[in-house]
PDB file of N, CA and C in Angstrom:
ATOM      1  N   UNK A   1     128.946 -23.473 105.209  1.00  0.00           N
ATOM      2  CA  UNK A   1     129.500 -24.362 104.224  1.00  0.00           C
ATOM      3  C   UNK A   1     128.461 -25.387 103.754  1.00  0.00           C
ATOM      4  N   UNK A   2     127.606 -26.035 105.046  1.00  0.00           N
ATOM      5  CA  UNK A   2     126.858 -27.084 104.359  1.00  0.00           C
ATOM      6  C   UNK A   2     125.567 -26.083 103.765  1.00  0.00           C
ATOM      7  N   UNK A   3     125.173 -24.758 103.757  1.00  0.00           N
ATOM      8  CA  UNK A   3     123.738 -23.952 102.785  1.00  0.00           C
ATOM      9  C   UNK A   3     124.383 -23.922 101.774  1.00  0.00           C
ATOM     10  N   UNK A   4     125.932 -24.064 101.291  1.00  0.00           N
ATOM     11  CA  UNK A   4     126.484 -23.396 100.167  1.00  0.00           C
ATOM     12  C   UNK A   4     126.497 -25.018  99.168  1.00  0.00           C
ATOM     13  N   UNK A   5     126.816 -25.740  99.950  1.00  0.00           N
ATOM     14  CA  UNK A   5     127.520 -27.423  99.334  1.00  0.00           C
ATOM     15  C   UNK A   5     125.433 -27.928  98.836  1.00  0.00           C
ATOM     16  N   UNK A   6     124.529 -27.555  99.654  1.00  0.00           N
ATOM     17  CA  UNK A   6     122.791 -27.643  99.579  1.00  0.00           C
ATOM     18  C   UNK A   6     122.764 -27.024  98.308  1.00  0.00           C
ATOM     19  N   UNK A   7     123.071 -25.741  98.079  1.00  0.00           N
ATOM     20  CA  UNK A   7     122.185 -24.539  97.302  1.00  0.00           C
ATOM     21  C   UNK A   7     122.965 -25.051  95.712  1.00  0.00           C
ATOM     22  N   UNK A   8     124.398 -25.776  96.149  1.00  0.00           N
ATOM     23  CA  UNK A   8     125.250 -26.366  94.579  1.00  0.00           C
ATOM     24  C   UNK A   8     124.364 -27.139  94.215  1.00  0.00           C
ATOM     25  N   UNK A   9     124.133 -28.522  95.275  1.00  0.00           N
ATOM     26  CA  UNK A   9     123.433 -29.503  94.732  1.00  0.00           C
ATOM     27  C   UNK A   9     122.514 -29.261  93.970  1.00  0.00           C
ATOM     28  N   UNK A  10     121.756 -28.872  94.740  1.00  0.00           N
ATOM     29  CA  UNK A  10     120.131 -28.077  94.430  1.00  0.00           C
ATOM     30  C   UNK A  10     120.096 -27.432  92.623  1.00  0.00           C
ATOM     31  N   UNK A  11     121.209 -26.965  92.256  1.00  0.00           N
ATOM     32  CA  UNK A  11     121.487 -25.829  91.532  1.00  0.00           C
ATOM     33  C   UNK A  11     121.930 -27.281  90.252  1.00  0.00           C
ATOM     34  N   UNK A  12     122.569 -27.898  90.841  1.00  0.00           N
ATOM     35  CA  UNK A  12     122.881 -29.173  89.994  1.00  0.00           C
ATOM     36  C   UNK A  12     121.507 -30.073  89.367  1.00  0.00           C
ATOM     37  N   UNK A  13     120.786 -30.170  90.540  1.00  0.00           N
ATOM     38  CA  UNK A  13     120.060 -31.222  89.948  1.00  0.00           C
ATOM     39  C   UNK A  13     118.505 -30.663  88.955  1.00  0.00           C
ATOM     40  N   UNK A  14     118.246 -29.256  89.565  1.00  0.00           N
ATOM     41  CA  UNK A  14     117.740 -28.650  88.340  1.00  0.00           C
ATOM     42  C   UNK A  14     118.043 -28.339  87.193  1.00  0.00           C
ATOM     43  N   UNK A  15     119.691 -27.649  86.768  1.00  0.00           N
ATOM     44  CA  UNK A  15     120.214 -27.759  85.540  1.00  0.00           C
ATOM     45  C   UNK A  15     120.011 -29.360  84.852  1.00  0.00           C
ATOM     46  N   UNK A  16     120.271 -30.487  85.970  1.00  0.00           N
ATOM     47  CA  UNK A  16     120.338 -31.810  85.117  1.00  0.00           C
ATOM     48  C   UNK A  16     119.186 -31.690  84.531  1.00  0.00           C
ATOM     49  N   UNK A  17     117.771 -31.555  85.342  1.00  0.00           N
ATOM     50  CA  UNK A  17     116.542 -32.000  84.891  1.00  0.00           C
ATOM     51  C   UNK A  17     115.821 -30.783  83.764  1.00  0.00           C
ATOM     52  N   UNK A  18     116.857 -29.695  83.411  1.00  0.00           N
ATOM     53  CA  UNK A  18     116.087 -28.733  82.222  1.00  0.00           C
ATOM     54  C   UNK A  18     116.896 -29.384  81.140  1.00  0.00           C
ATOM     55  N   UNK A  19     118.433 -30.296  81.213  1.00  0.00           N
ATOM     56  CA  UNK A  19     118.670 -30.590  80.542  1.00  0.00           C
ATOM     57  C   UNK A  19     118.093 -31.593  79.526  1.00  0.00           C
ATOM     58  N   UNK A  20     118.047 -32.668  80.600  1.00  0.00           N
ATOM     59  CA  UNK A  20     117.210 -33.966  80.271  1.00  0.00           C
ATOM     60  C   UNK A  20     115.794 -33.883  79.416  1.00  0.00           C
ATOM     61  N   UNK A  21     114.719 -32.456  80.355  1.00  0.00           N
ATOM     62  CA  UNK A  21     113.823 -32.096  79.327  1.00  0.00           C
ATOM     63  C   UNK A  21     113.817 -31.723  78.168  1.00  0.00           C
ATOM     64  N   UNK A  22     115.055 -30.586  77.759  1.00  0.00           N
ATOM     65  CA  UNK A  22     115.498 -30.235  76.663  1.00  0.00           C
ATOM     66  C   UNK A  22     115.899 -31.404  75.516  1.00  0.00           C
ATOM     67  N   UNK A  23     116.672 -32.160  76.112  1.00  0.00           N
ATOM     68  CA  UNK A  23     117.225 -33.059  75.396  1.00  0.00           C
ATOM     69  C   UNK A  23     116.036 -34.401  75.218  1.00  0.00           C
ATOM     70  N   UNK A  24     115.142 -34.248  75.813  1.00  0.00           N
ATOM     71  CA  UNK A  24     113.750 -35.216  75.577  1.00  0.00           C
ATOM     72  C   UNK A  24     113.265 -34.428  74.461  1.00  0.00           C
ATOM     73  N   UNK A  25     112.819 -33.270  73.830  1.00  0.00           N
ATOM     74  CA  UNK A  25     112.109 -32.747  73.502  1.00  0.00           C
ATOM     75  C   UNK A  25     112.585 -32.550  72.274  1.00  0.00           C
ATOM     76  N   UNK A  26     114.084 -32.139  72.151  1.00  0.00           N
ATOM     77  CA  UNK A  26     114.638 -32.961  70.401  1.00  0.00           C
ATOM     78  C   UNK A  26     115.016 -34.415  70.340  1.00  0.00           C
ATOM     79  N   UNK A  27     114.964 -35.305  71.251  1.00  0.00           N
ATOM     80  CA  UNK A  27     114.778 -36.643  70.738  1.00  0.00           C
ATOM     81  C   UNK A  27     113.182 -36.914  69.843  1.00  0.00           C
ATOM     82  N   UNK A  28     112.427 -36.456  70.821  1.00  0.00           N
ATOM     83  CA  UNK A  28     111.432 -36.698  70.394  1.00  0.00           C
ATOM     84  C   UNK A  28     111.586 -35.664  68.405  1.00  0.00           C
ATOM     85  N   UNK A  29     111.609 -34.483  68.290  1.00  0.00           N
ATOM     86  CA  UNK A  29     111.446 -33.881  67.464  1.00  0.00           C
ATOM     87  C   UNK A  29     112.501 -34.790  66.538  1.00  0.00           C
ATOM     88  N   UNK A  30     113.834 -35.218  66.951  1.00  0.00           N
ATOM     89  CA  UNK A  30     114.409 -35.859  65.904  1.00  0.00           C
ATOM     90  C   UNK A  30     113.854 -37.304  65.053  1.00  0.00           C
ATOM     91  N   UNK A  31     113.005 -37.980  65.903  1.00  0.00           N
ATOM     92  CA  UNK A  31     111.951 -39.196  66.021  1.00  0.00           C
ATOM     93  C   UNK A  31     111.197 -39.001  64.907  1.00  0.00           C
ATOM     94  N   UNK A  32     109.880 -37.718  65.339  1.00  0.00           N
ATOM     95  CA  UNK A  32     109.618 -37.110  64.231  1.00  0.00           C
ATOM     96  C   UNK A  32     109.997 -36.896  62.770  1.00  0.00           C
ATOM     97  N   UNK A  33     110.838 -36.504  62.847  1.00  0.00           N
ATOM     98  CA  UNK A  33     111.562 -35.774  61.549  1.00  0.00           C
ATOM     99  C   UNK A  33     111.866 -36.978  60.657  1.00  0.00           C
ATOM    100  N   UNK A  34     112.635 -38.481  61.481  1.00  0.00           N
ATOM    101  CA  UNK A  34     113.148 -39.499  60.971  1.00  0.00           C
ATOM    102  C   UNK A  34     112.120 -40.497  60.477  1.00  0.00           C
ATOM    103  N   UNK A  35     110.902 -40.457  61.359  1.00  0.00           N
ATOM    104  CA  UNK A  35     109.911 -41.197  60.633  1.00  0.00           C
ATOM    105  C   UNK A  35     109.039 -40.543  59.338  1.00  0.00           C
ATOM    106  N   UNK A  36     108.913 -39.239  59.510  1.00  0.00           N
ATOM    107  CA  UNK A  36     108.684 -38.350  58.064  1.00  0.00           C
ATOM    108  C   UNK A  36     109.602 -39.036  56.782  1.00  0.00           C
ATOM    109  N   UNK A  37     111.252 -38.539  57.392  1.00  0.00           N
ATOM    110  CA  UNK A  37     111.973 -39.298  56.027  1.00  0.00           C
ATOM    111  C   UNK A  37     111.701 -40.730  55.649  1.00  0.00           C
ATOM    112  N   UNK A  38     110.938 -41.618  56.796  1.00  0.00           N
ATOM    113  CA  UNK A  38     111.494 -43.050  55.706  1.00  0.00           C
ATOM    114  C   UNK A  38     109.975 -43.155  55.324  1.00  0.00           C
ATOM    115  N   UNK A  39     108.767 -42.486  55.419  1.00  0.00           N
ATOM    116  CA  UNK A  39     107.937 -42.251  54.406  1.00  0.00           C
ATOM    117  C   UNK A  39     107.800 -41.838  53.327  1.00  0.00           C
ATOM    118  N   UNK A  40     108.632 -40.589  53.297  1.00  0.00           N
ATOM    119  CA  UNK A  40     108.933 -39.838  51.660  1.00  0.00           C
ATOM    120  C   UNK A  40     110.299 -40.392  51.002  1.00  0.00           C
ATOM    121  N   UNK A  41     110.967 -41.383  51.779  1.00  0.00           N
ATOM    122  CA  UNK A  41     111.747 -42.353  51.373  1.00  0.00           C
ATOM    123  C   UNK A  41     111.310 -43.728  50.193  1.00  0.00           C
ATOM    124  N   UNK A  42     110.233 -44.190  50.636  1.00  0.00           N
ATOM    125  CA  UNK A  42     109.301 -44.854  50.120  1.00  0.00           C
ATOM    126  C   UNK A  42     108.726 -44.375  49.204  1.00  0.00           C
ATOM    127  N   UNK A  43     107.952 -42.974  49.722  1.00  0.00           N
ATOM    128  CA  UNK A  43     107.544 -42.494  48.067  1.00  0.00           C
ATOM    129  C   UNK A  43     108.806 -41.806  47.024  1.00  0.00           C
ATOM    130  N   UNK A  44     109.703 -41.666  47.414  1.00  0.00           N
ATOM    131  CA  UNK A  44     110.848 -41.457  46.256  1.00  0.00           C
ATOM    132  C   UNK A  44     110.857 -42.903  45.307  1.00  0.00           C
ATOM    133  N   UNK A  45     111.027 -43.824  46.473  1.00  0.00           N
ATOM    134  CA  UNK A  45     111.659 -44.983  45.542  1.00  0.00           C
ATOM    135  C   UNK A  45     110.702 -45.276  44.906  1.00  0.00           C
ATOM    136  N   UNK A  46     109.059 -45.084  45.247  1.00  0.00           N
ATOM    137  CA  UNK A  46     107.672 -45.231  44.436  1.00  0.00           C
ATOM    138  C   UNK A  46     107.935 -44.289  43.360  1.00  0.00           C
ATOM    139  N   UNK A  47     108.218 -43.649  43.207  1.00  0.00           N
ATOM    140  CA  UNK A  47     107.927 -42.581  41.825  1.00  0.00           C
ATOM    141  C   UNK A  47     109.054 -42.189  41.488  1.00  0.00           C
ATOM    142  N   UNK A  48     110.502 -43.085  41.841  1.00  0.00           N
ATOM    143  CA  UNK A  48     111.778 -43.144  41.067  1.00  0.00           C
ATOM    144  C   UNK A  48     111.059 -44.339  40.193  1.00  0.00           C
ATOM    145  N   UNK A  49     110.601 -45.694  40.688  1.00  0.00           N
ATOM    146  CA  UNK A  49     110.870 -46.837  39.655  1.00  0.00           C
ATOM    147  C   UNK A  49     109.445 -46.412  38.356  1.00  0.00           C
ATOM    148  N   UNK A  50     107.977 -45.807  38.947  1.00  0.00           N
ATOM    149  CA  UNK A  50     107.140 -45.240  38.024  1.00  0.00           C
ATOM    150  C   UNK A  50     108.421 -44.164  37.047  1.00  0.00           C
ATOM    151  N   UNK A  51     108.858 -43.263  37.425  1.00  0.00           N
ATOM    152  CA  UNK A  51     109.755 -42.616  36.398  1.00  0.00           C
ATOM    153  C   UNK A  51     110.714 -43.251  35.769  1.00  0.00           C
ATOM    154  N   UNK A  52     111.535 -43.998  36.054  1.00  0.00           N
ATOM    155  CA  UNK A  52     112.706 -45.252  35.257  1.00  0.00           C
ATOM    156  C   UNK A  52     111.982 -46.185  34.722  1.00  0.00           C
ATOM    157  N   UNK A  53     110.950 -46.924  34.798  1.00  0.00           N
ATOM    158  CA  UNK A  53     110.574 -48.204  34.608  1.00  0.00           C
ATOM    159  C   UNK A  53     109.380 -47.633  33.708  1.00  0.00           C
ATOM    160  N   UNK A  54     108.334 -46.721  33.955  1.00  0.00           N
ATOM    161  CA  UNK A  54     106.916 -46.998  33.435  1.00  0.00           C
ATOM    162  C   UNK A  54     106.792 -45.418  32.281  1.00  0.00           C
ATOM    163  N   UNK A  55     107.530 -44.537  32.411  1.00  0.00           N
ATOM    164  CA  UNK A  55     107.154 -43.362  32.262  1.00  0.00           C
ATOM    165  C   UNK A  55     107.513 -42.998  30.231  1.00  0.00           C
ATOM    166  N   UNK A  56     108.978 -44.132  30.481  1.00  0.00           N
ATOM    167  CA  UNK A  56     109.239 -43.959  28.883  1.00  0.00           C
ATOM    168  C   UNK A  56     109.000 -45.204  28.004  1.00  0.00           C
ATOM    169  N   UNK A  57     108.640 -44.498  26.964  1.00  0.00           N
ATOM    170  CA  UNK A  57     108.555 -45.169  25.749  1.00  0.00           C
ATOM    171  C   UNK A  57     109.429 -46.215  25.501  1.00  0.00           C
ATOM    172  N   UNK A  58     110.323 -45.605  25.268  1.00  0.00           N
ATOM    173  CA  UNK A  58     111.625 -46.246  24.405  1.00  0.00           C
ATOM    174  C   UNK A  58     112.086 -47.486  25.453  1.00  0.00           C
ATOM    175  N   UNK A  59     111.886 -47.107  26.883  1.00  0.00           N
ATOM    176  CA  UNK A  59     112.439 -48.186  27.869  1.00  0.00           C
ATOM    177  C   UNK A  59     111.010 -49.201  27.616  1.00  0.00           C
ATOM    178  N   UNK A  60     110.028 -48.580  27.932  1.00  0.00           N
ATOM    179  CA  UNK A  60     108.912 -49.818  27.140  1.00  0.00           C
ATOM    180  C   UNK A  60     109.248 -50.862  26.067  1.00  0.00           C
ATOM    181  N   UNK A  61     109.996 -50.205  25.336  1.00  0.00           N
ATOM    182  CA  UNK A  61     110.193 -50.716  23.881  1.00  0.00           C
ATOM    183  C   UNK A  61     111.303 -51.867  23.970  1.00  0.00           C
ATOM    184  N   UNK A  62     112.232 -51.191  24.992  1.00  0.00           N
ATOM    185  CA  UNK A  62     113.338 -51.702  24.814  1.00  0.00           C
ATOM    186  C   UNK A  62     113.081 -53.143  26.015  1.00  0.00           C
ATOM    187  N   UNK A  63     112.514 -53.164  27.095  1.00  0.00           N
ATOM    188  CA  UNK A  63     111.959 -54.132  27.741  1.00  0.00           C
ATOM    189  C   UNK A  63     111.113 -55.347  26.733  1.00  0.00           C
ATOM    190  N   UNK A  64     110.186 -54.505  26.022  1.00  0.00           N
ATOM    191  CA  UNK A  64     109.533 -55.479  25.063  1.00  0.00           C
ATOM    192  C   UNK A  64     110.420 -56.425  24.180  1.00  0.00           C
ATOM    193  N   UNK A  65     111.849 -55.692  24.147  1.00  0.00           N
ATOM    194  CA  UNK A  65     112.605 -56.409  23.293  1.00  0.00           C
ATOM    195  C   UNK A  65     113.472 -57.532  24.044  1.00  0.00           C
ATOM    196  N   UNK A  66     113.793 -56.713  24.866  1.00  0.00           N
ATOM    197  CA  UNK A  66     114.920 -57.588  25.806  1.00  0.00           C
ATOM    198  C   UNK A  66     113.949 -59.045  26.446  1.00  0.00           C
ATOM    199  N   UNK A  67     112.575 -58.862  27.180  1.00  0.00           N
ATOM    200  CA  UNK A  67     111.763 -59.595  27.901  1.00  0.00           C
ATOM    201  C   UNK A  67     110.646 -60.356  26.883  1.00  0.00           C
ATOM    202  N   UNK A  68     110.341 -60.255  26.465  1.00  0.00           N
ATOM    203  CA  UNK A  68     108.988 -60.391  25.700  1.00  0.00           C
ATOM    204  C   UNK A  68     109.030 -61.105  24.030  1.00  0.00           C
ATOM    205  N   UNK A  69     110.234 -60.159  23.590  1.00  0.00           N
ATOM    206  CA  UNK A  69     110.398 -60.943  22.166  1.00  0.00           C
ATOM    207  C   UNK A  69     109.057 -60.828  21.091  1.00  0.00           C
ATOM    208  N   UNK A  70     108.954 -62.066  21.096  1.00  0.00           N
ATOM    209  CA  UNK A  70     107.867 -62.094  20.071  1.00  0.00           C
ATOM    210  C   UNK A  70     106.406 -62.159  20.653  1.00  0.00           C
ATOM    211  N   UNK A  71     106.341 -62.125  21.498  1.00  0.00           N
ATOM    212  CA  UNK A  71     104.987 -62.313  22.534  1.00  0.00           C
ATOM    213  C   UNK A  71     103.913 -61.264  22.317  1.00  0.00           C
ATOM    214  N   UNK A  72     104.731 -60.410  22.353  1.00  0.00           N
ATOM    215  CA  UNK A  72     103.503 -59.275  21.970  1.00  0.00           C
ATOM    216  C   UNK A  72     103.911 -58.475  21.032  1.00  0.00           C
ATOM    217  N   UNK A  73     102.195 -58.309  20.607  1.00  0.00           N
ATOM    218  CA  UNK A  73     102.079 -57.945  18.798  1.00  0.00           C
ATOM    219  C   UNK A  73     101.666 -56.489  18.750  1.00  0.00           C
ATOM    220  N   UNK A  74     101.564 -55.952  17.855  1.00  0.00           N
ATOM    221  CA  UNK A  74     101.247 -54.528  17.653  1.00  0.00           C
ATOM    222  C   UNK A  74      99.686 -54.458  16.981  1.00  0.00           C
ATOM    223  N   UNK A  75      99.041 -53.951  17.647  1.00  0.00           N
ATOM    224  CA  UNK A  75      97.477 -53.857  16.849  1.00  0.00           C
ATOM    225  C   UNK A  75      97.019 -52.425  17.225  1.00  0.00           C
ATOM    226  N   UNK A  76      96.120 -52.190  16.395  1.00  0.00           N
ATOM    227  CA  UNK A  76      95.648 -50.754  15.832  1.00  0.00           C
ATOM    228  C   UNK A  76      94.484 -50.672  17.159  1.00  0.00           C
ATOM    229  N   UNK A  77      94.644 -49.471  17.785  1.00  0.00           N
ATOM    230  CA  UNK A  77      93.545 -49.044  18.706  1.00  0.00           C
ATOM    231  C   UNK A  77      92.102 -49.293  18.662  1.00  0.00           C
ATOM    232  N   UNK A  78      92.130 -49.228  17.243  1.00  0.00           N
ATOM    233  CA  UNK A  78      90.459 -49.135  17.000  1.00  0.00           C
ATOM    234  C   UNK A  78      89.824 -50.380  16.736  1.00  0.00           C
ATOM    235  N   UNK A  79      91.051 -51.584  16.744  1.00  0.00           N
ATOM    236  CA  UNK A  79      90.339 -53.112  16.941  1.00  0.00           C
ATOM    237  C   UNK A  79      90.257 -53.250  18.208  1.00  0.00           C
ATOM    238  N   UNK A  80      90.318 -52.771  19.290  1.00  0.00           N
ATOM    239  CA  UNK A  80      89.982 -53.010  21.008  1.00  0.00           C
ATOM    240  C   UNK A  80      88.666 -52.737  21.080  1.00  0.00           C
ATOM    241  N   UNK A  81      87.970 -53.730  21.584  1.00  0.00           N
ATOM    242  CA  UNK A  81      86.623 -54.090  21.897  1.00  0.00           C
ATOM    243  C   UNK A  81      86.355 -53.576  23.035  1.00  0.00           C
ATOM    244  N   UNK A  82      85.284 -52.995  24.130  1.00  0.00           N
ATOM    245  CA  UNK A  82      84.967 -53.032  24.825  1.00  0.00           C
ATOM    246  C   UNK A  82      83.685 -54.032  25.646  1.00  0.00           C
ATOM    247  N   UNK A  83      83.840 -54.599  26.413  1.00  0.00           N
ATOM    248  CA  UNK A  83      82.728 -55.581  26.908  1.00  0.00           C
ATOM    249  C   UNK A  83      82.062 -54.975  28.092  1.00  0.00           C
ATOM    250  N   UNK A  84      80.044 -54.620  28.087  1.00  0.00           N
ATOM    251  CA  UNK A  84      79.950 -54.194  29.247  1.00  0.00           C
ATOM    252  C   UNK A  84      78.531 -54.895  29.373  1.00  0.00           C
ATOM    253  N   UNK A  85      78.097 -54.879  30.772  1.00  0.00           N
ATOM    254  CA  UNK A  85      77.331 -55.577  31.089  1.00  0.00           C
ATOM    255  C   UNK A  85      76.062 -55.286  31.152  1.00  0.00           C
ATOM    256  N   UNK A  86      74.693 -55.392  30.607  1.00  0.00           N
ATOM    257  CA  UNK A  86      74.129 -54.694  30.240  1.00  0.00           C
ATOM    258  C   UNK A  86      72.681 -55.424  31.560  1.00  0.00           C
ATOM    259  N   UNK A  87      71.580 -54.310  31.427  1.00  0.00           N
ATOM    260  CA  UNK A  87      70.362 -55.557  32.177  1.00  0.00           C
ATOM    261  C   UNK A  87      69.790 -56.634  31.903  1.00  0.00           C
ATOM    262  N   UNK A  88      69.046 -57.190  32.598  1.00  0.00           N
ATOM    263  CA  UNK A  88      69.029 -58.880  32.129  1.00  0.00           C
ATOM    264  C   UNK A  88      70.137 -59.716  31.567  1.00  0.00           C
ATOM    265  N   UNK A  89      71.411 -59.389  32.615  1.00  0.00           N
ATOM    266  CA  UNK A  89      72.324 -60.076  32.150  1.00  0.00           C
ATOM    267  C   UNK A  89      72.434 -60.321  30.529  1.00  0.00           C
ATOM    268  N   UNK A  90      72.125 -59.399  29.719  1.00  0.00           N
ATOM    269  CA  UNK A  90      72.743 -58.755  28.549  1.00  0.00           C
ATOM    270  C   UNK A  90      74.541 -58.673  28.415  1.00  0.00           C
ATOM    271  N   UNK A  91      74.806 -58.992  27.470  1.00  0.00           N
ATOM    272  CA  UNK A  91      76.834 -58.272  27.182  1.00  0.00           C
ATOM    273  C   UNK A  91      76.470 -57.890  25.767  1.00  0.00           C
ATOM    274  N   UNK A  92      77.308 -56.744  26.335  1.00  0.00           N
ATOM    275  CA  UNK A  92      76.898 -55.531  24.873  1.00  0.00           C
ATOM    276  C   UNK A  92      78.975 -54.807  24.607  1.00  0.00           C
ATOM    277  N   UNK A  93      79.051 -55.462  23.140  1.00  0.00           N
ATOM    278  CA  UNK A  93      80.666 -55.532  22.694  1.00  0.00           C
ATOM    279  C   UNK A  93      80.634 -54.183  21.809  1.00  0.00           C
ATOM    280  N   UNK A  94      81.374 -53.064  22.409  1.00  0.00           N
ATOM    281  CA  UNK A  94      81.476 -51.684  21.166  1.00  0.00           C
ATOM    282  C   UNK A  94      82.250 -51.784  21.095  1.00  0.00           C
ATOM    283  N   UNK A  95      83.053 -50.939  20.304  1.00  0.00           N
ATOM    284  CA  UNK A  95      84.370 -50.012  20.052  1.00  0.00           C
ATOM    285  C   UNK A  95      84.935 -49.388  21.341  1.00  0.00           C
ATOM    286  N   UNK A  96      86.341 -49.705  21.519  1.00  0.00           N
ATOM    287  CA  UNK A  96      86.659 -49.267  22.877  1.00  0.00           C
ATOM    288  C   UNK A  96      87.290 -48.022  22.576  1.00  0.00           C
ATOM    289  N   UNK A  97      86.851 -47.064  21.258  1.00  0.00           N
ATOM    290  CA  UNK A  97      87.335 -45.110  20.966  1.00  0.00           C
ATOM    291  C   UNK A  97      86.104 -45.127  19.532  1.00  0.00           C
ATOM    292  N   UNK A  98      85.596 -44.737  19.976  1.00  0.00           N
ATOM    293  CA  UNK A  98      84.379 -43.934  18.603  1.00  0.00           C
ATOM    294  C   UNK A  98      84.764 -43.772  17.740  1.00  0.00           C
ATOM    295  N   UNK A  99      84.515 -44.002  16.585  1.00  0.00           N
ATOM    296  CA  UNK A  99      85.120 -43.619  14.876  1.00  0.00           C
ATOM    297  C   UNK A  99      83.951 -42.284  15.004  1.00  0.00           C
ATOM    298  N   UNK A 100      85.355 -41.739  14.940  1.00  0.00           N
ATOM    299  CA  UNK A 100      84.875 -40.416  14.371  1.00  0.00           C
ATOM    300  C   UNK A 100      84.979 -40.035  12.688  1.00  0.00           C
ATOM    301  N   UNK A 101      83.507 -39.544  12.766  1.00  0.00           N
ATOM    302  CA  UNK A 101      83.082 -39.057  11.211  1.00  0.00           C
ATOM    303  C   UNK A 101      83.948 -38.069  10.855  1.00  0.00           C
ATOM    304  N   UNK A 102      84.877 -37.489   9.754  1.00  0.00           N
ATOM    305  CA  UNK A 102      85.090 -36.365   9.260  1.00  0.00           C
ATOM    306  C   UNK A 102      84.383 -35.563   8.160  1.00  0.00           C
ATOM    307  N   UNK A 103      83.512 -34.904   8.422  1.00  0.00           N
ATOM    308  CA  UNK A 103      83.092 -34.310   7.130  1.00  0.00           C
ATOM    309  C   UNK A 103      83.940 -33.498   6.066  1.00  0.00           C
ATOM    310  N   UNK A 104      84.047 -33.327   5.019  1.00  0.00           N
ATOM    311  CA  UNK A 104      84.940 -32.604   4.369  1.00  0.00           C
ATOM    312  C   UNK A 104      83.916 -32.245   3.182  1.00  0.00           C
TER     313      UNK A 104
END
């Protein structure tokens, strides 16, 4: 009776301890998995507000209207200056897009 009441125990406390390993080994994997999501969590909400906020026009437009008002003006591309720094502390001001020649 007491090899049989030994060989239960015995039989017990190894099932506990494959359990415990088992069950260590998807904690850990669930750990894993959960710190993956709240990284690509972050980049969702990064490149949800770039897509809602920065991506359209019209919401540009419509921000400019709602926020901005009269503040900012509309000017033609080809009046943007470029400023660059040249040697001997030189500053040299071009065209910030090339006029292009058309021949016809």
């Amino acid at each position: 009776m007491k090899k049989i009441t030994l060989i239960f125990i015995l039989i017990l406390v190894l099932g506990t301890s494959l359990v415990k390993n088992s069950t260590k080994k998807i904690e850990d994997k669930i750990f894993t998995i959960n710190d993956n999501i709240g990284s690509l969590k972050v980049e969702l909400g990064e490149v949800m507000l770039e897509s809602d906020y920065l991506s359209s026009p019209e919401k540009l437009l419509q921000y400019k209207a709602q926020y901005f008002e009269k503040d900012l003006i509309k000017i033609n591309i080809i009046q943007i200056k470029k400023i660059s720094k040249k040697k001997n502390n030189f500053i040299e001001v071009t065209d910030f897009i090339e006029k292009i020649k058309v021949n016809e």
